[in-house]
N, C-alpha and C. Protein backbone atom coordinates (compact mmCIF):
# COMPACT_ATOMS: atom_id res chain seq x y z
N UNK A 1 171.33 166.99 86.75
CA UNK A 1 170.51 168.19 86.86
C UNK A 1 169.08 167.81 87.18
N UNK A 2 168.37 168.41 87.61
CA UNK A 2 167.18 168.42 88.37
C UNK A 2 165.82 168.91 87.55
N UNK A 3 164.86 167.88 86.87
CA UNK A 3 164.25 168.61 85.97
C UNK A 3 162.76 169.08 86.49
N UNK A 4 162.84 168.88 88.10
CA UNK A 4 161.34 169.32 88.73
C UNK A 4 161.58 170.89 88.45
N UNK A 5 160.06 171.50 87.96
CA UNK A 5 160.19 172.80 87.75
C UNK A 5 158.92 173.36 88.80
N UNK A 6 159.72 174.23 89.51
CA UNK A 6 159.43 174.69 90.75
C UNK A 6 158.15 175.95 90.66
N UNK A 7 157.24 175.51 90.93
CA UNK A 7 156.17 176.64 91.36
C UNK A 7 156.73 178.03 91.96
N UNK A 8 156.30 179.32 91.19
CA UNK A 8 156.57 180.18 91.82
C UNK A 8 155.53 180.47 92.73
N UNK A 9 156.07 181.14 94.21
CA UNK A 9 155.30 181.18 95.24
C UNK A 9 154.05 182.41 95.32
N UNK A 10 153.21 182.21 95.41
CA UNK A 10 152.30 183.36 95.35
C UNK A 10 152.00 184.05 96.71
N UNK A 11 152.18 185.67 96.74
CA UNK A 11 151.62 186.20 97.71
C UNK A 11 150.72 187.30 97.83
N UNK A 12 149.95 186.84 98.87
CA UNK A 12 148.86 187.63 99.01
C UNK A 12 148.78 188.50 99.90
N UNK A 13 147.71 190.02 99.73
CA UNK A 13 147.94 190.91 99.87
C UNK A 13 146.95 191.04 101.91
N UNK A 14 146.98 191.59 102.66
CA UNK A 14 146.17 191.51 103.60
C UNK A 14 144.58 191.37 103.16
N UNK A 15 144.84 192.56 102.04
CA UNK A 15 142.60 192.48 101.69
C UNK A 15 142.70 191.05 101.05
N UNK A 16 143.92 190.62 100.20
CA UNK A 16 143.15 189.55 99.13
C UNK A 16 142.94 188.34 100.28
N UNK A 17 143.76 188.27 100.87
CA UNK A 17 143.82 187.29 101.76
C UNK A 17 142.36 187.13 103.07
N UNK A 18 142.18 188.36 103.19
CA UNK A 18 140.65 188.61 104.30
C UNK A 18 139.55 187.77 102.88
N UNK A 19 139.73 188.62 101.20
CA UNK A 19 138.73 188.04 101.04
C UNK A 19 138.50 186.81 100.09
N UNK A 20 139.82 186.20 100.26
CA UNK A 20 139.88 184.72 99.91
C UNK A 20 139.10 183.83 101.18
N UNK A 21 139.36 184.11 102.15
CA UNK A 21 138.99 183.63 103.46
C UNK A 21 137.39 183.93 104.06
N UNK A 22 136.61 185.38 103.14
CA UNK A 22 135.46 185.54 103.38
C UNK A 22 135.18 186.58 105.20
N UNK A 23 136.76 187.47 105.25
CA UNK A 23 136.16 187.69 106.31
C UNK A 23 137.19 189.56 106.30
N UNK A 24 136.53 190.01 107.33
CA UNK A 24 136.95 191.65 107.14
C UNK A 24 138.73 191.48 108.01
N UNK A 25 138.97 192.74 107.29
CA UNK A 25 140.81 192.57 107.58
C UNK A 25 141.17 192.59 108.36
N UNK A 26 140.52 193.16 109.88
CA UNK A 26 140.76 193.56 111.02
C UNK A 26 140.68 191.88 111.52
N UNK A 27 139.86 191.10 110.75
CA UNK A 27 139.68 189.54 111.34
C UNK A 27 141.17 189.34 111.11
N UNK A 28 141.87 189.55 109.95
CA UNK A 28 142.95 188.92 109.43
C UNK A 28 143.78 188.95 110.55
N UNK A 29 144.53 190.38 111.00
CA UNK A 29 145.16 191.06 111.81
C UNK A 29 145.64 191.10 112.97
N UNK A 30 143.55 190.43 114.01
CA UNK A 30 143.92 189.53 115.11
C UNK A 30 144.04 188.51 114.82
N UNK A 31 144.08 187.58 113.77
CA UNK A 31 144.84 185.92 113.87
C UNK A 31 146.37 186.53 113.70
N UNK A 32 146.90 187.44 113.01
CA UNK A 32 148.30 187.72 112.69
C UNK A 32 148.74 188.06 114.05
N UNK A 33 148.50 188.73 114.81
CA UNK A 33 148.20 189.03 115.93
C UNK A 33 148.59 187.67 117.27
N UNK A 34 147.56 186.76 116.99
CA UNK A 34 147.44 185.42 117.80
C UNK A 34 148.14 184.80 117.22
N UNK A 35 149.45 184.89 116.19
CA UNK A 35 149.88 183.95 115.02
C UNK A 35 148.92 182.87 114.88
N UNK A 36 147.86 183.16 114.85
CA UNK A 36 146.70 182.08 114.28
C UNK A 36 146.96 181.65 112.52
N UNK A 37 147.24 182.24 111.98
CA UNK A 37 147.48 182.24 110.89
C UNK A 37 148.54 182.34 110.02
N UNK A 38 149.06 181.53 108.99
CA UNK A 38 150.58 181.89 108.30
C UNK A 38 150.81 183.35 107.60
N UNK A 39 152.05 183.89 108.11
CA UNK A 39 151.96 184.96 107.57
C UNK A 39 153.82 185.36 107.37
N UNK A 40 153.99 186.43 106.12
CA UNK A 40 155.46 186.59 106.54
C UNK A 40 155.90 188.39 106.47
N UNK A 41 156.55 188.73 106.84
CA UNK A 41 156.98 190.13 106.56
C UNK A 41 157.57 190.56 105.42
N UNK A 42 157.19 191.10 104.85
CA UNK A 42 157.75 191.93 103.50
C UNK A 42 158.27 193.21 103.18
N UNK A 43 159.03 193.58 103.85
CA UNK A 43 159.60 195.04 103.76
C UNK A 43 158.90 195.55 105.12
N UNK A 44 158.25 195.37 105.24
CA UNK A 44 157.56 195.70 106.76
C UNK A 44 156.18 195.14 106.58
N UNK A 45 155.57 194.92 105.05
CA UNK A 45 154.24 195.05 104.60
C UNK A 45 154.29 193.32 105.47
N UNK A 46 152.71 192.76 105.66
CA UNK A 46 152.22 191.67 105.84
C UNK A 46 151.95 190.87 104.19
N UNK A 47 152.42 189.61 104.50
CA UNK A 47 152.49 189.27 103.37
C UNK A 47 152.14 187.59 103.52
N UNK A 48 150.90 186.98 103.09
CA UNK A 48 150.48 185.46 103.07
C UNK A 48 150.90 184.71 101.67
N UNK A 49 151.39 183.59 101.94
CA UNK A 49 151.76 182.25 100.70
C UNK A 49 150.52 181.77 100.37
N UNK A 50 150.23 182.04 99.24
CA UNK A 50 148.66 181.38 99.30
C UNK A 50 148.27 180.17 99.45
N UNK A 51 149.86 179.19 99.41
CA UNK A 51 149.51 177.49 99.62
C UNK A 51 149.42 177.44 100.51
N UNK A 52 149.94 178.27 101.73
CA UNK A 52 150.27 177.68 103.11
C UNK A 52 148.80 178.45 103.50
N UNK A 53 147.93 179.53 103.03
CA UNK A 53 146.70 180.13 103.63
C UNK A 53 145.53 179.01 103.16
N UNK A 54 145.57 178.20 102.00
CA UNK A 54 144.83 177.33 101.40
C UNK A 54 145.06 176.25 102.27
N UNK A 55 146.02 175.72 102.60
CA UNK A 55 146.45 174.51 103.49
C UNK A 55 145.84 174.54 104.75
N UNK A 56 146.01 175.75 105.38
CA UNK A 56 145.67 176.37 107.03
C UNK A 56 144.14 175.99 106.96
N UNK A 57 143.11 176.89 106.06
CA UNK A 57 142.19 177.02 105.63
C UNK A 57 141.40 175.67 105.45
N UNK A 58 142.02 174.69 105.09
CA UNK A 58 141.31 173.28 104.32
C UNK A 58 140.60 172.77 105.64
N UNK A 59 141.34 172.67 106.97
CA UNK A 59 140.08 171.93 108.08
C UNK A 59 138.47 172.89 108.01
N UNK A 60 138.52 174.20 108.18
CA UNK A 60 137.70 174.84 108.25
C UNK A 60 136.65 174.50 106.75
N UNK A 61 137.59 174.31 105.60
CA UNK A 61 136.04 174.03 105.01
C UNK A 61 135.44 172.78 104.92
N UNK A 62 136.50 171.78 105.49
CA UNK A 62 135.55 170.82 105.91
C UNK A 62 134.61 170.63 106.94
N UNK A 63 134.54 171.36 107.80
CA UNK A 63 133.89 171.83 109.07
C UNK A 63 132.53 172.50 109.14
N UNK A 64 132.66 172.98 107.73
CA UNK A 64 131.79 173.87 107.13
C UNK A 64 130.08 173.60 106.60
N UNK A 65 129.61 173.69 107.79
CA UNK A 65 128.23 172.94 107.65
C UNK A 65 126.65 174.03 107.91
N UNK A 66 127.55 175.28 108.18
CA UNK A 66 126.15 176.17 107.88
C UNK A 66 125.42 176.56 107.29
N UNK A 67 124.19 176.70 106.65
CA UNK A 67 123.05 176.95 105.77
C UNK A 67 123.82 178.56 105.62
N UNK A 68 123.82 178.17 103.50
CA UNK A 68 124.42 180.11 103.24
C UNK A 68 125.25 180.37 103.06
N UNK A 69 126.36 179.41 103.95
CA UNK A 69 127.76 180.02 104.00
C UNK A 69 128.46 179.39 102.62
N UNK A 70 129.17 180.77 102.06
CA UNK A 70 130.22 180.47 100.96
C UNK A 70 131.22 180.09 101.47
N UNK A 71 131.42 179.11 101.25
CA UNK A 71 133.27 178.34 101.37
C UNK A 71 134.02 179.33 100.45
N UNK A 72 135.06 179.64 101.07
CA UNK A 72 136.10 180.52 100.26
C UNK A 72 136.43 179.68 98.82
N UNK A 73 136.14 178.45 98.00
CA UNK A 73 136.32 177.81 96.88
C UNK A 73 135.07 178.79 95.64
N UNK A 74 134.31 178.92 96.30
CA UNK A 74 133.06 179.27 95.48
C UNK A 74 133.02 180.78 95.00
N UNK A 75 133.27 181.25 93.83
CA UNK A 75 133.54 182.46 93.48
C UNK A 75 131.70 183.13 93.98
N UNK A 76 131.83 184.58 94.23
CA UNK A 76 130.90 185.57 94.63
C UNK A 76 129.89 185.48 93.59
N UNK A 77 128.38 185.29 94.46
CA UNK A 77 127.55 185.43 93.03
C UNK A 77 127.46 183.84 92.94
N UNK A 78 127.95 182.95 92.74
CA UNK A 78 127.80 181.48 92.55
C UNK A 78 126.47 180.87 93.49
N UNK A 79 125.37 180.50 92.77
CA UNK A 79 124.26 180.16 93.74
C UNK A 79 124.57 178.73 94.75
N UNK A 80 124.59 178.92 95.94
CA UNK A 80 124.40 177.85 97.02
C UNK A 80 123.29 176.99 97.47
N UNK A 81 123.10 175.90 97.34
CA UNK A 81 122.43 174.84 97.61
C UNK A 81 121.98 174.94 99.03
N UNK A 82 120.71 175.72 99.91
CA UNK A 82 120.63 175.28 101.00
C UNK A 82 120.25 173.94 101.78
N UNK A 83 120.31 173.79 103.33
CA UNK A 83 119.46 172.07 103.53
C UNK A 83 118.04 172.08 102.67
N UNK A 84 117.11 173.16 102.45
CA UNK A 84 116.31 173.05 102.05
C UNK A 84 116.22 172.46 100.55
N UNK A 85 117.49 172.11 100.10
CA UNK A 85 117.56 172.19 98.36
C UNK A 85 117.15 172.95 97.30
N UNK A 86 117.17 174.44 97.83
CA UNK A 86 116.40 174.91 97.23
C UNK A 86 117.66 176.23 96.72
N UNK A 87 118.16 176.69 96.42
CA UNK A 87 119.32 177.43 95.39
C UNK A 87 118.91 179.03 95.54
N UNK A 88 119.80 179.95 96.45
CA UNK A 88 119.54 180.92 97.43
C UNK A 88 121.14 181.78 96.91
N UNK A 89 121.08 182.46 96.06
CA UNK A 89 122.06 183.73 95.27
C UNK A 89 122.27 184.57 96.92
N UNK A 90 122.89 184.18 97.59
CA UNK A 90 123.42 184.88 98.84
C UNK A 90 124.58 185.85 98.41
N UNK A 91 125.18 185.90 97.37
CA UNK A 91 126.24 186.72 96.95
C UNK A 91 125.69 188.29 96.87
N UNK A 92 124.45 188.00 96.31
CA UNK A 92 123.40 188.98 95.14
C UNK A 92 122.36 189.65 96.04
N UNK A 93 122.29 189.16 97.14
CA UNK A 93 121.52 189.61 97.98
C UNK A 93 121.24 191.39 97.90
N UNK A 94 119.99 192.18 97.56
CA UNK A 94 120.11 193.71 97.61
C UNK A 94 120.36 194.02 99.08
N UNK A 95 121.19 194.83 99.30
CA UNK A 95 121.28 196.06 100.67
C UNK A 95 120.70 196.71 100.96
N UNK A 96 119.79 196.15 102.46
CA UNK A 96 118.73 196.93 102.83
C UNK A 96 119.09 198.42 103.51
């Protein structure tokens, strides 16, 4: 008998998945679209594995070298380190 105990698979929803990724749903939609992105059908609904969206995802945050930008790892609100070194609450920002 086999005593590896198997991860249940997690799936994510179109919004959770836009905002694990940091981007609006209609972004999601055309990668689903371009099969740019892993995705599976669920009754008809769109439906992402969150290992295989985390996996997809991993070149991009290494890539990830713009002043500001939240890497999808960093919960909302978490202050970011710019080149300047200087610690810039971009989450918190008021709406002009």
């Amino acid at each position: 008998m086999n005593n590896d105990t198997k991860q249940p698979r997690i799936y994510l929803t179109l919004r959770e998945t836009a905002d694990l990724l940091i981007v609006k749903p209609r972004t999601v939609y055309a990668w689903v679209a371009d099969n740019r992105i892993p995705f599976e059908r669920k009754g008809g609904l769109l439906r992402f594995r969150l290992d295989l969206i985390l996996a997809w995802n991993e070149p991009a945050r290494k890539q990830t070298t713009i002043q500001n930008h939240r890497p999808p790892c960093y919960p909302k609100g978490a202050p970011v380190k710019a080149a300047t070194g200087k610690e810039h609450d971009v989450g918190l920002q008021a709406k002009r």
